[in-house]
PDB file of N, CA and C in Angstrom:
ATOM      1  N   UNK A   1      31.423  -1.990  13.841  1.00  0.00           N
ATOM      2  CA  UNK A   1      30.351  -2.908  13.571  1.00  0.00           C
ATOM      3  C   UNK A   1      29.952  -2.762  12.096  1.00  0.00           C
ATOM      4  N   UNK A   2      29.591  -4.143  11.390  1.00  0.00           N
ATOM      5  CA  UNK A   2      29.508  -3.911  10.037  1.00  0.00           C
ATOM      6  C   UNK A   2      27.985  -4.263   9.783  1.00  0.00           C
ATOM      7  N   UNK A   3      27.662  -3.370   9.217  1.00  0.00           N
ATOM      8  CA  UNK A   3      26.384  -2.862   8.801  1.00  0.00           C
ATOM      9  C   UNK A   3      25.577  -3.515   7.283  1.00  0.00           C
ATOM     10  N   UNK A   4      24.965  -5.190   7.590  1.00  0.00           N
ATOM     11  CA  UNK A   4      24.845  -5.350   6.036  1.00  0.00           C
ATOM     12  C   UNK A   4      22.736  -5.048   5.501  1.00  0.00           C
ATOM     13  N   UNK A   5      22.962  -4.351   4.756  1.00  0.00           N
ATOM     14  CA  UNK A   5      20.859  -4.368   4.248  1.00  0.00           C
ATOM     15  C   UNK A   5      21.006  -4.714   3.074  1.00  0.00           C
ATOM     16  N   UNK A   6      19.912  -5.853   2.880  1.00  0.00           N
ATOM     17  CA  UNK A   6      19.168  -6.057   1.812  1.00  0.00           C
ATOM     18  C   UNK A   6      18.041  -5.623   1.109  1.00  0.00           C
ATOM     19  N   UNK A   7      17.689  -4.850   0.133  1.00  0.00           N
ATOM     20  CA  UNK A   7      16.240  -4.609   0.117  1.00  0.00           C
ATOM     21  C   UNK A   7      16.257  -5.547  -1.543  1.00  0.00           C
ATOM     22  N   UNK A   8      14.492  -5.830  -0.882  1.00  0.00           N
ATOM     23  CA  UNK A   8      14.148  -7.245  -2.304  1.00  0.00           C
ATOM     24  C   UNK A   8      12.378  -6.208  -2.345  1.00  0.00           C
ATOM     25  N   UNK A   9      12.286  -6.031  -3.789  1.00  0.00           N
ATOM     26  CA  UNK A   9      11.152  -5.349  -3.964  1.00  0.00           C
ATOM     27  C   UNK A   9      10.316  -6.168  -4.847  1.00  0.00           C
ATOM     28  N   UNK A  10       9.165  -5.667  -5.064  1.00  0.00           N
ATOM     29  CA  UNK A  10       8.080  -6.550  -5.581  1.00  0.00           C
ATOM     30  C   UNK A  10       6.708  -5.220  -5.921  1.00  0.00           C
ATOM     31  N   UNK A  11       5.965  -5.187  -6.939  1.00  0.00           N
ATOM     32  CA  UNK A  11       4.841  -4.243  -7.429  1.00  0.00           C
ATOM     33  C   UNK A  11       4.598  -3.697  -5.710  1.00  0.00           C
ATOM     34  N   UNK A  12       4.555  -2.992  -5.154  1.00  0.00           N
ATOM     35  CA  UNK A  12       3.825  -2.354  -4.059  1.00  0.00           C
ATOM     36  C   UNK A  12       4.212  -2.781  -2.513  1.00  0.00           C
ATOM     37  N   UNK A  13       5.574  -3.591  -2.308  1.00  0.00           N
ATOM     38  CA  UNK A  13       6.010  -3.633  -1.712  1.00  0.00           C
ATOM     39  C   UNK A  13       7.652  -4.016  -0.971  1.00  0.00           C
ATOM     40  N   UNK A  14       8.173  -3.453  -0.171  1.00  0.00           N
ATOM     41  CA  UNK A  14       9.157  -3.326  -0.006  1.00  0.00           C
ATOM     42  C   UNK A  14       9.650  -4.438   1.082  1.00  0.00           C
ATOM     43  N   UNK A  15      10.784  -4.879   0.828  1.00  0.00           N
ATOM     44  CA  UNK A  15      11.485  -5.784   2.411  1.00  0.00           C
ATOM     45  C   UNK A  15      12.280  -5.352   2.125  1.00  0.00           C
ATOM     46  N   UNK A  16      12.746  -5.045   3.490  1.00  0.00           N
ATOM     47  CA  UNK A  16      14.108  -4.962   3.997  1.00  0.00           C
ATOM     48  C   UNK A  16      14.739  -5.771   5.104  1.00  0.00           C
ATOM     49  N   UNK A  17      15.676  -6.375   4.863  1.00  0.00           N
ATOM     50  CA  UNK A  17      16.260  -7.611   5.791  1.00  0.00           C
ATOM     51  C   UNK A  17      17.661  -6.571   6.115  1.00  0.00           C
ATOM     52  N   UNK A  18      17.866  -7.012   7.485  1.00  0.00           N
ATOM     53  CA  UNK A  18      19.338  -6.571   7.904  1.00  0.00           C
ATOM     54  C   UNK A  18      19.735  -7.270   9.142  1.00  0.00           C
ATOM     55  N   UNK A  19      21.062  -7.485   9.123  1.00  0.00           N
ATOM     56  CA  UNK A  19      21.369  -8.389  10.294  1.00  0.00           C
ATOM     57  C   UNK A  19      21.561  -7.471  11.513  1.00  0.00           C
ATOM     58  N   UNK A  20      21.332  -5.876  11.734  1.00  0.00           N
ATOM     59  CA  UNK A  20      21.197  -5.720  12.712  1.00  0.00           C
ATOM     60  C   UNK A  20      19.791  -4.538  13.132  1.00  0.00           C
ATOM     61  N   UNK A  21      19.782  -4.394  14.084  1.00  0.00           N
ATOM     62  CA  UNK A  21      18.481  -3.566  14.688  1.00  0.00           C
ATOM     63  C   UNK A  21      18.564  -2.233  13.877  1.00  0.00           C
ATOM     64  N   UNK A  22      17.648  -2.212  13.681  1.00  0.00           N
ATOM     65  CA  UNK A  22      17.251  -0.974  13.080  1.00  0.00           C
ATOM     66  C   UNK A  22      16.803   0.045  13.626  1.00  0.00           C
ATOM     67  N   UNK A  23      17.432   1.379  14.215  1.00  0.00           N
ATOM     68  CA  UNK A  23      16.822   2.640  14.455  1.00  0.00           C
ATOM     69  C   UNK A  23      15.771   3.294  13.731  1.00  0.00           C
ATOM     70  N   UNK A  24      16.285   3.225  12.821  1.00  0.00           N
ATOM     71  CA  UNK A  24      15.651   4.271  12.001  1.00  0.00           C
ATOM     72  C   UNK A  24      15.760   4.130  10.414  1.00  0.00           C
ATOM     73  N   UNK A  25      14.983   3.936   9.555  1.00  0.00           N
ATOM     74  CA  UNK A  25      15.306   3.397   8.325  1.00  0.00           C
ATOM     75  C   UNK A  25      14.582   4.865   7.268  1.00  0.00           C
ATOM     76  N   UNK A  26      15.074   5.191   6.327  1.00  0.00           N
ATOM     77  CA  UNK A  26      14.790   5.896   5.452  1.00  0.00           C
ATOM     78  C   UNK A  26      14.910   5.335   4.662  1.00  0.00           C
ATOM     79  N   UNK A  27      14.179   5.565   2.989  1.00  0.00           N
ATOM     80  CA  UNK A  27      13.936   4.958   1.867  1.00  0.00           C
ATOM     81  C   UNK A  27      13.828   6.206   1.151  1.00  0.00           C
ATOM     82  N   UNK A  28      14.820   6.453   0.289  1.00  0.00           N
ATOM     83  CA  UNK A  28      14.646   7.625  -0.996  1.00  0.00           C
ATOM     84  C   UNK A  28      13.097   7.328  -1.532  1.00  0.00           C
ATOM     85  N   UNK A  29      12.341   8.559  -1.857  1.00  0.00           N
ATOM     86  CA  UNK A  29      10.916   8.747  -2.112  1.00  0.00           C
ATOM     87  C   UNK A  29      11.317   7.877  -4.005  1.00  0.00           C
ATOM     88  N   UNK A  30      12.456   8.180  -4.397  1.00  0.00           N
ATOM     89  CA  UNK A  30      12.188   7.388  -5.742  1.00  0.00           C
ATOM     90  C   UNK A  30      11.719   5.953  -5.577  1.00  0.00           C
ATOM     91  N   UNK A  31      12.573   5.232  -4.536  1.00  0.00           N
ATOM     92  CA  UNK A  31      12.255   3.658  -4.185  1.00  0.00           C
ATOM     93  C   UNK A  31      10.835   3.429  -4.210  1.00  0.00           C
ATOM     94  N   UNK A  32      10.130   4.153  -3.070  1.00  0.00           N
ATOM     95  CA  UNK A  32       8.643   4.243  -3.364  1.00  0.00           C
ATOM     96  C   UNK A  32       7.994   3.823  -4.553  1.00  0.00           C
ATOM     97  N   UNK A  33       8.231   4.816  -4.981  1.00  0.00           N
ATOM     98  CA  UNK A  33       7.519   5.442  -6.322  1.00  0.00           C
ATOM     99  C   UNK A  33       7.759   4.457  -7.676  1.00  0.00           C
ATOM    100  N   UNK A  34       9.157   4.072  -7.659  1.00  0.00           N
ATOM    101  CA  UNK A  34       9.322   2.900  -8.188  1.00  0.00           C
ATOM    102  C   UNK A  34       8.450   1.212  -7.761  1.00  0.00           C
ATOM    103  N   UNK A  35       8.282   1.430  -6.614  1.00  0.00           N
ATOM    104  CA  UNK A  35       7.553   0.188  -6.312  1.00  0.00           C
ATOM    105  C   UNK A  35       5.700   0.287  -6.487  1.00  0.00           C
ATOM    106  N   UNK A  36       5.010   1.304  -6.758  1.00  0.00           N
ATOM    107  CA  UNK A  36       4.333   1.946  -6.950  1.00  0.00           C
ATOM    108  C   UNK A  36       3.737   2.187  -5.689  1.00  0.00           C
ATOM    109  N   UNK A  37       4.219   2.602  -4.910  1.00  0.00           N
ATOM    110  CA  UNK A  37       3.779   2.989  -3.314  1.00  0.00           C
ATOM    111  C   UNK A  37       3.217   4.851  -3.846  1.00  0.00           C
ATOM    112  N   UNK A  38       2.122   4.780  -3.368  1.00  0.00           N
ATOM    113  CA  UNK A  38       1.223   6.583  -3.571  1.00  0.00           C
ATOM    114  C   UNK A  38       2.043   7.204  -2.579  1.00  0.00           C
ATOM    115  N   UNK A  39       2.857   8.094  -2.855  1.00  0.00           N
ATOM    116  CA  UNK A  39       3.802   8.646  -1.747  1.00  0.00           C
ATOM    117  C   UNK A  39       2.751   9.528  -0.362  1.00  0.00           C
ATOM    118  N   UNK A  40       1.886   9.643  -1.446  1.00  0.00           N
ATOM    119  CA  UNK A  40       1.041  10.683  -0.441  1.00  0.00           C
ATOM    120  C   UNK A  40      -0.205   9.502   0.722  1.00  0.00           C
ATOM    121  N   UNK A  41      -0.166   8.685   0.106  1.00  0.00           N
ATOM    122  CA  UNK A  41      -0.959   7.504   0.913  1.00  0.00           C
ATOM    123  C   UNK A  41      -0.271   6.692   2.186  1.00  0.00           C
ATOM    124  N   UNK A  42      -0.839   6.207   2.861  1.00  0.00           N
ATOM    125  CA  UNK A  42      -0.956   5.417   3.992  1.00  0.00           C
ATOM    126  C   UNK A  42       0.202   3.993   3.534  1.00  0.00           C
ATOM    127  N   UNK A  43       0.942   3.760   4.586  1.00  0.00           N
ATOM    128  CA  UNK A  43       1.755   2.640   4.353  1.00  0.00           C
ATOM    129  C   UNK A  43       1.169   1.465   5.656  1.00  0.00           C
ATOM    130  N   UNK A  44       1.444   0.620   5.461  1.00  0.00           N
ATOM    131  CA  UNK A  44       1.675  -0.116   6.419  1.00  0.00           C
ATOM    132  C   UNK A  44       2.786  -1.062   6.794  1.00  0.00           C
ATOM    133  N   UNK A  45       3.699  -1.250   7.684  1.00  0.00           N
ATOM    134  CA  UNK A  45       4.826  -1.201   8.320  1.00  0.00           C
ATOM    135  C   UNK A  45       4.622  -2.123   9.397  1.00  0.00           C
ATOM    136  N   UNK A  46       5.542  -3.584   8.562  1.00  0.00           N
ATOM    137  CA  UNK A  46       5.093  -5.128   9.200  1.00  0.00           C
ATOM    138  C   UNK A  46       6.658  -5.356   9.905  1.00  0.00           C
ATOM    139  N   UNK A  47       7.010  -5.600  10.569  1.00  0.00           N
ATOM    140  CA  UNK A  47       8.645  -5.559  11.500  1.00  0.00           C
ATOM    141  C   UNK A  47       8.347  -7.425  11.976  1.00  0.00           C
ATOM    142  N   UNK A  48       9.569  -8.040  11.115  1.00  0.00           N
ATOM    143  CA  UNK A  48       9.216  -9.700  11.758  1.00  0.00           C
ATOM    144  C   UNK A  48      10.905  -9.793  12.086  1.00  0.00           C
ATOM    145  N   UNK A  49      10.824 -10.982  12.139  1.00  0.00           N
ATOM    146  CA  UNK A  49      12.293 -11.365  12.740  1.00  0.00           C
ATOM    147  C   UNK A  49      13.373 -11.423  11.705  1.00  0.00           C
ATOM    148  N   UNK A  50      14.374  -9.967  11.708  1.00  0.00           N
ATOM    149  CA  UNK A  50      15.312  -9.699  10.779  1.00  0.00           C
ATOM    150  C   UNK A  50      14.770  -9.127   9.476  1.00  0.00           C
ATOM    151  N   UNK A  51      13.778  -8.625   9.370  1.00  0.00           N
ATOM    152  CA  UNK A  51      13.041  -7.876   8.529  1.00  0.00           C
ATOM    153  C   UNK A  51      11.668  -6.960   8.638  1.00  0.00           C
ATOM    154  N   UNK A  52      12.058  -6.305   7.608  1.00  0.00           N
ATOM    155  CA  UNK A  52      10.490  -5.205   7.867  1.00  0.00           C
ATOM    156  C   UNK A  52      10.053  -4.729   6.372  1.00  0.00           C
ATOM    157  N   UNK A  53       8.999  -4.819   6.575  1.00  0.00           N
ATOM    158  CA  UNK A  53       7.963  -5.042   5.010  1.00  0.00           C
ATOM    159  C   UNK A  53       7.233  -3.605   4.776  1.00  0.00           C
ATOM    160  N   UNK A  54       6.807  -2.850   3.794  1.00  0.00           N
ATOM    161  CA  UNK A  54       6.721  -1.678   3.643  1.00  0.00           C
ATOM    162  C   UNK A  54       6.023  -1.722   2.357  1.00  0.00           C
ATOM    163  N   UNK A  55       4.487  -1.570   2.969  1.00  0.00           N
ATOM    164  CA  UNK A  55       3.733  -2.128   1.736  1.00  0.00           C
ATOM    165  C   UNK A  55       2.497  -0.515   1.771  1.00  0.00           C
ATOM    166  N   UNK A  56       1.949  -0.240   0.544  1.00  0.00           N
ATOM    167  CA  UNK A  56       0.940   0.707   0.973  1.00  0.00           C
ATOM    168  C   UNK A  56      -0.526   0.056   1.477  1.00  0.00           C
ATOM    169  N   UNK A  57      -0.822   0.634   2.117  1.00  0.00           N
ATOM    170  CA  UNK A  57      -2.640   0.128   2.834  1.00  0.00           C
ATOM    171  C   UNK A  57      -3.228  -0.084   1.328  1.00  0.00           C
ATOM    172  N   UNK A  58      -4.171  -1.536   1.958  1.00  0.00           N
ATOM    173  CA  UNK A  58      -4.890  -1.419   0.541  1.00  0.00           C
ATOM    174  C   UNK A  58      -6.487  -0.768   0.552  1.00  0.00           C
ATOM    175  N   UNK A  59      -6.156  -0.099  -0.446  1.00  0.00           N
ATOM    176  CA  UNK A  59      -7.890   0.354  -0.405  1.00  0.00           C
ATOM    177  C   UNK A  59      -8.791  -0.144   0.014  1.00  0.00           C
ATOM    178  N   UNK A  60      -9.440  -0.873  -0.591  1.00  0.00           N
ATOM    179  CA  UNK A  60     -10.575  -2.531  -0.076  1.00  0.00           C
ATOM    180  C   UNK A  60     -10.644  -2.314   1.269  1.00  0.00           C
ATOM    181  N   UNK A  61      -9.645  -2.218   2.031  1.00  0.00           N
ATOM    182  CA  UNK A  61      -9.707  -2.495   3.273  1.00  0.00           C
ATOM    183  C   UNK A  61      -9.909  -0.893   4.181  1.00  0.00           C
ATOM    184  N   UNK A  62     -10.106  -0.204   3.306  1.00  0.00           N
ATOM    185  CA  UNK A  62     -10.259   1.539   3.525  1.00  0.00           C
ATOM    186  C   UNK A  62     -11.941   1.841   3.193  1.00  0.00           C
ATOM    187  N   UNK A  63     -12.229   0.795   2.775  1.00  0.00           N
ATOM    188  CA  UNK A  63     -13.940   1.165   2.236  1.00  0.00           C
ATOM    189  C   UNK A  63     -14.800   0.844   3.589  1.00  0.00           C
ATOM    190  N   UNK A  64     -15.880   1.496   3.188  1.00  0.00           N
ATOM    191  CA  UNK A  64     -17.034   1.628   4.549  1.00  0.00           C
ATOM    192  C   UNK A  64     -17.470  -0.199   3.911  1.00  0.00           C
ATOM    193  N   UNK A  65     -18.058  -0.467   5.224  1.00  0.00           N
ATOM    194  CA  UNK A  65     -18.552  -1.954   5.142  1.00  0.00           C
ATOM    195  C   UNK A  65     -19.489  -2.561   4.034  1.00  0.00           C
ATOM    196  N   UNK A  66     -20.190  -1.135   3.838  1.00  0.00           N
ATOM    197  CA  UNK A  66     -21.259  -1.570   3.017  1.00  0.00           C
ATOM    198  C   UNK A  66     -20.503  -1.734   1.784  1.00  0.00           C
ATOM    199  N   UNK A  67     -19.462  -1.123   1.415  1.00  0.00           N
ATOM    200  CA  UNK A  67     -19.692  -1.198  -0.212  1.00  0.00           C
ATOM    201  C   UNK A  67     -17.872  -2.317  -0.264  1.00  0.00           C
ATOM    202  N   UNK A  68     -17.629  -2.822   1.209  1.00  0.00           N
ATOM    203  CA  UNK A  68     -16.498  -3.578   0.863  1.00  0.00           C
ATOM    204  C   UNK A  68     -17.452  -4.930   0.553  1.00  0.00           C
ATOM    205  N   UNK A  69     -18.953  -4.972   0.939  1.00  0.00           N
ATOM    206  CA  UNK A  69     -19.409  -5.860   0.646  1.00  0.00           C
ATOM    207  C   UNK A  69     -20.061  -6.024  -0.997  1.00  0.00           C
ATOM    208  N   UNK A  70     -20.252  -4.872  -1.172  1.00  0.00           N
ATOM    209  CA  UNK A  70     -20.822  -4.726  -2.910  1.00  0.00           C
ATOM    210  C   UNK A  70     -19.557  -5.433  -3.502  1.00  0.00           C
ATOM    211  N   UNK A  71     -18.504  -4.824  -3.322  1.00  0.00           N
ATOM    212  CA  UNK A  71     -17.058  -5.284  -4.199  1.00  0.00           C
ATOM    213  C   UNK A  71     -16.737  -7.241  -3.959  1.00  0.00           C
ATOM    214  N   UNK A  72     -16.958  -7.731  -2.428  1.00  0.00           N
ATOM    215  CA  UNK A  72     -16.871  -9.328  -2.588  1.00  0.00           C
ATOM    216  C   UNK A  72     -18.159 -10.090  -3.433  1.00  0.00           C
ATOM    217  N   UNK A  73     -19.299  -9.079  -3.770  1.00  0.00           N
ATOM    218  CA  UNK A  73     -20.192  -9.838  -4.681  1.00  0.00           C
ATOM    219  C   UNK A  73     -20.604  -9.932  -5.842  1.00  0.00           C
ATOM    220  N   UNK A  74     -19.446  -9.257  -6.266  1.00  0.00           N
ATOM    221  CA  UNK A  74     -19.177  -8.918  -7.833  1.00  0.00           C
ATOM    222  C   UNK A  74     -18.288 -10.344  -7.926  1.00  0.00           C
ATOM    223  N   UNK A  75     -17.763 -10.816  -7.175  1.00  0.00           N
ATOM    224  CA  UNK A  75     -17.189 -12.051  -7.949  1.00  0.00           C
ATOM    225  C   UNK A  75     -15.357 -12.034  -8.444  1.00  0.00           C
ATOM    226  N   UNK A  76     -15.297 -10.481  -8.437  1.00  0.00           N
ATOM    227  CA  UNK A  76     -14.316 -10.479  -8.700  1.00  0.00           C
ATOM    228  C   UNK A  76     -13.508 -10.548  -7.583  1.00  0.00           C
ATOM    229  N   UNK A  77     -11.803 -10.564  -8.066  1.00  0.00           N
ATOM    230  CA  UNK A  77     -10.459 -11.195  -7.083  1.00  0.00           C
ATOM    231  C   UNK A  77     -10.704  -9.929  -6.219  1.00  0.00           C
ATOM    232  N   UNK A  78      -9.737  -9.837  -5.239  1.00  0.00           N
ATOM    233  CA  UNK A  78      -9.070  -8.969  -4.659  1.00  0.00           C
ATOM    234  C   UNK A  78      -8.355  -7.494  -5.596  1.00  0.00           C
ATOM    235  N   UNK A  79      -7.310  -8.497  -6.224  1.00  0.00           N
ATOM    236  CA  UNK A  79      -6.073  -8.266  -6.738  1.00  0.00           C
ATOM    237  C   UNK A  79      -6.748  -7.202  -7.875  1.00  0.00           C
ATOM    238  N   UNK A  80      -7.581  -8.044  -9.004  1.00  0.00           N
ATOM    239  CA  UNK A  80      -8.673  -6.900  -9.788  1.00  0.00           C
ATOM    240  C   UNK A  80      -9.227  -5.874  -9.532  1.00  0.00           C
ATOM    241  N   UNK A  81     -10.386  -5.946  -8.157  1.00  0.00           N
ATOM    242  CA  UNK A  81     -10.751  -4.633  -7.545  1.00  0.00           C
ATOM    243  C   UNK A  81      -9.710  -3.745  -6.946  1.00  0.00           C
ATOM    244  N   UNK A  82      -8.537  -4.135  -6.157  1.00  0.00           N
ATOM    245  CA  UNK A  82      -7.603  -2.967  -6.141  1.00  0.00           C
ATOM    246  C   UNK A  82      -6.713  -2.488  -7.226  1.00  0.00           C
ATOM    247  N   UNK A  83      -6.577  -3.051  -8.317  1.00  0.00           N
ATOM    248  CA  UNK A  83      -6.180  -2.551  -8.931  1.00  0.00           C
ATOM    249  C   UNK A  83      -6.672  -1.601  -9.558  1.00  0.00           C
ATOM    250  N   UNK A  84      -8.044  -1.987  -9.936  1.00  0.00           N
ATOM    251  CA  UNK A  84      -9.025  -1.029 -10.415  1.00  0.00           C
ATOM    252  C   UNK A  84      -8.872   0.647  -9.842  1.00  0.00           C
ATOM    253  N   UNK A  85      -9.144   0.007  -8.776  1.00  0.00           N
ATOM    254  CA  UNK A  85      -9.714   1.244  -7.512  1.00  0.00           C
ATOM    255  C   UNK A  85      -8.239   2.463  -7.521  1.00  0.00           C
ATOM    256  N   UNK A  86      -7.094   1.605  -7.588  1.00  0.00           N
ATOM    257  CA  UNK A  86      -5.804   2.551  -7.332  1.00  0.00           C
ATOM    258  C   UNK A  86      -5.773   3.106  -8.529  1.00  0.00           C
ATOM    259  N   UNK A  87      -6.583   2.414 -10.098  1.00  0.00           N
ATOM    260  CA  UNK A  87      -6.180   3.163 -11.347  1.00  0.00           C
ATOM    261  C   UNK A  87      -7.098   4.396 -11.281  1.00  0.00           C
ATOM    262  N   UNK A  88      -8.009   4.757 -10.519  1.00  0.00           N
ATOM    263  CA  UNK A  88      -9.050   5.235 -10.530  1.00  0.00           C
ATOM    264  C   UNK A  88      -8.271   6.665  -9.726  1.00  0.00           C
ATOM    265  N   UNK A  89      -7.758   5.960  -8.506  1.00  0.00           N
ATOM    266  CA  UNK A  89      -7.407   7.317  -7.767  1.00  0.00           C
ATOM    267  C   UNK A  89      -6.312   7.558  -8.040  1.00  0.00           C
ATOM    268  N   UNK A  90      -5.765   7.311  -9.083  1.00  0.00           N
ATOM    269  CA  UNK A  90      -4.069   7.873  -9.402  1.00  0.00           C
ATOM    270  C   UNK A  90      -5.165   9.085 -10.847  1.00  0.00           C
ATOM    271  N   UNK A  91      -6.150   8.887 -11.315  1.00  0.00           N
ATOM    272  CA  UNK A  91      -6.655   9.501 -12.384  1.00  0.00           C
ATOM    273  C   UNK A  91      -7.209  10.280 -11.569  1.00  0.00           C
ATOM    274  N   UNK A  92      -7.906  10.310 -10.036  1.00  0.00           N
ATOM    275  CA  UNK A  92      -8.217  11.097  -9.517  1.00  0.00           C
ATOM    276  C   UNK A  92      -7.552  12.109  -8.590  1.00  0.00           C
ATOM    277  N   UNK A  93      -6.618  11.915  -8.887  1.00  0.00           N
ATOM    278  CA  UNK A  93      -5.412  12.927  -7.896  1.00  0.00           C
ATOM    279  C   UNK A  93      -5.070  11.925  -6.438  1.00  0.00           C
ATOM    280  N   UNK A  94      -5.246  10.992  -6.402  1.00  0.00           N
ATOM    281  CA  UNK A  94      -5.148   9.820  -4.508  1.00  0.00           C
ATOM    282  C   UNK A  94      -6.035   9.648  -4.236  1.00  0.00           C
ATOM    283  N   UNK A  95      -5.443   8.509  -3.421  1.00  0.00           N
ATOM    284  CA  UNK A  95      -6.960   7.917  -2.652  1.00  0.00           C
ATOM    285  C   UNK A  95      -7.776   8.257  -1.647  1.00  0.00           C
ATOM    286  N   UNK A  96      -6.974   9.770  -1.138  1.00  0.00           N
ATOM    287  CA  UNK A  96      -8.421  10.197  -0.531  1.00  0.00           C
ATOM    288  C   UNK A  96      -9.257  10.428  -0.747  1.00  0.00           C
ATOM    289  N   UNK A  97      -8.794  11.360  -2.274  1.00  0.00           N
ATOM    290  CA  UNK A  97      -9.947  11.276  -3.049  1.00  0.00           C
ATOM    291  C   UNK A  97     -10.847  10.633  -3.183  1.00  0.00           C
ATOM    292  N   UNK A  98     -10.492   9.630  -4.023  1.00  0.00           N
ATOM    293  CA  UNK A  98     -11.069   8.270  -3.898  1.00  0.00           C
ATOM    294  C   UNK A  98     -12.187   8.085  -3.273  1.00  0.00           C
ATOM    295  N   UNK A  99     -11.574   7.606  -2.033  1.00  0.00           N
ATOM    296  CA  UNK A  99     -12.622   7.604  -0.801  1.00  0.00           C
ATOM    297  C   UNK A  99     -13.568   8.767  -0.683  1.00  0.00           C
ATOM    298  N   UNK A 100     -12.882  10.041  -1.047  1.00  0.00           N
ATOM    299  CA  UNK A 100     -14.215  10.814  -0.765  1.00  0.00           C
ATOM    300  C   UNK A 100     -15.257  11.028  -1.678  1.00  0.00           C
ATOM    301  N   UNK A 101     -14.719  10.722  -2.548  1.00  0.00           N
ATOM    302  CA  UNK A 101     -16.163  10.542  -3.727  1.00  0.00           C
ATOM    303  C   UNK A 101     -16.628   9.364  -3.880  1.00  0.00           C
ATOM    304  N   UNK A 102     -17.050   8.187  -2.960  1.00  0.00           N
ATOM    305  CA  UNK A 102     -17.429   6.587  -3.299  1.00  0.00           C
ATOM    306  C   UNK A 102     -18.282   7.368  -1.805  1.00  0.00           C
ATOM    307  N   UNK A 103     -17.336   7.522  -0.968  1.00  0.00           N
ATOM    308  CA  UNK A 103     -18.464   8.123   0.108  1.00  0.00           C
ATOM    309  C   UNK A 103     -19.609   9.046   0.055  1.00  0.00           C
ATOM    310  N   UNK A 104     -19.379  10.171  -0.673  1.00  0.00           N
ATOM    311  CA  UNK A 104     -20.229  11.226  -1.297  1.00  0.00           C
ATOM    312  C   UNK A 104     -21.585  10.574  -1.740  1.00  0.00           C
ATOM    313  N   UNK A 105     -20.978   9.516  -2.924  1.00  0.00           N
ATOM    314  CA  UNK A 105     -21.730   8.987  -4.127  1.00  0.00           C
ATOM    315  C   UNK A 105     -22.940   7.968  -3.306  1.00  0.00           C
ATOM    316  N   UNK A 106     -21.691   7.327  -2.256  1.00  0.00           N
ATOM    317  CA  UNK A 106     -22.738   5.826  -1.753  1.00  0.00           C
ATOM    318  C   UNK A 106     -23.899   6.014  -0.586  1.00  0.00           C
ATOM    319  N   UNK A 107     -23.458   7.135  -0.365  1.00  0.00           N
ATOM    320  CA  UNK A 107     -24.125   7.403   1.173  1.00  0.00           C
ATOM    321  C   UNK A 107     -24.934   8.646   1.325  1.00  0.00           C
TER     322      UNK A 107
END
């Protein structure tokens, strides 16, 4: 049986298309890291028909309610505040960090 994968990458996320079922898929930690996936962070892992998407969780969506609401009333995009937020916790050692000092700070 012949075995064909595609992978098509993009800033922070991965597809992989293959024409057959997939057991088990590994990705060299460089691929990651190249796509700027936080190796040490949370992925999320979308499986559709003949493909599977391999994107990291976005922060924004990791924040307590209250302050995902401070961030939609600033006006600014999406795309701006996470970017922000990931430049923040790559200066802070990850985003647990992250999170644990916005939590500390806000609450």
């Amino acid at each position: 049986m012949e075995r064909t994968m595609e992978m098509e990458t993009g800033k922070g996320c991965i597809t992989v298309k293959s024409v057959i079922r997939l057991k088990e898929l590994r990705l060299m930690r460089e691929v990651l890291a190249d796509e700027g996936i936080d190796l040490d962070d949370e992925v999320e892992i979308i499986c559709g028909e003949g493909e599977v998407i391999i994107r990291q969780r976005s922060i924004l969506e990791r924040l307590p309610q209250e302050l995902q609401e401070h961030c939609k009333a600033t006006g600014l995009t999406r795309k701006t505040l996470e970017t922000a937020y990931r430049m923040e916790a790559e200066a802070l050692g990850g985003v647990e960090r992250l999170l644990e000092i916005l939590k500390e700070e806000l609450f």
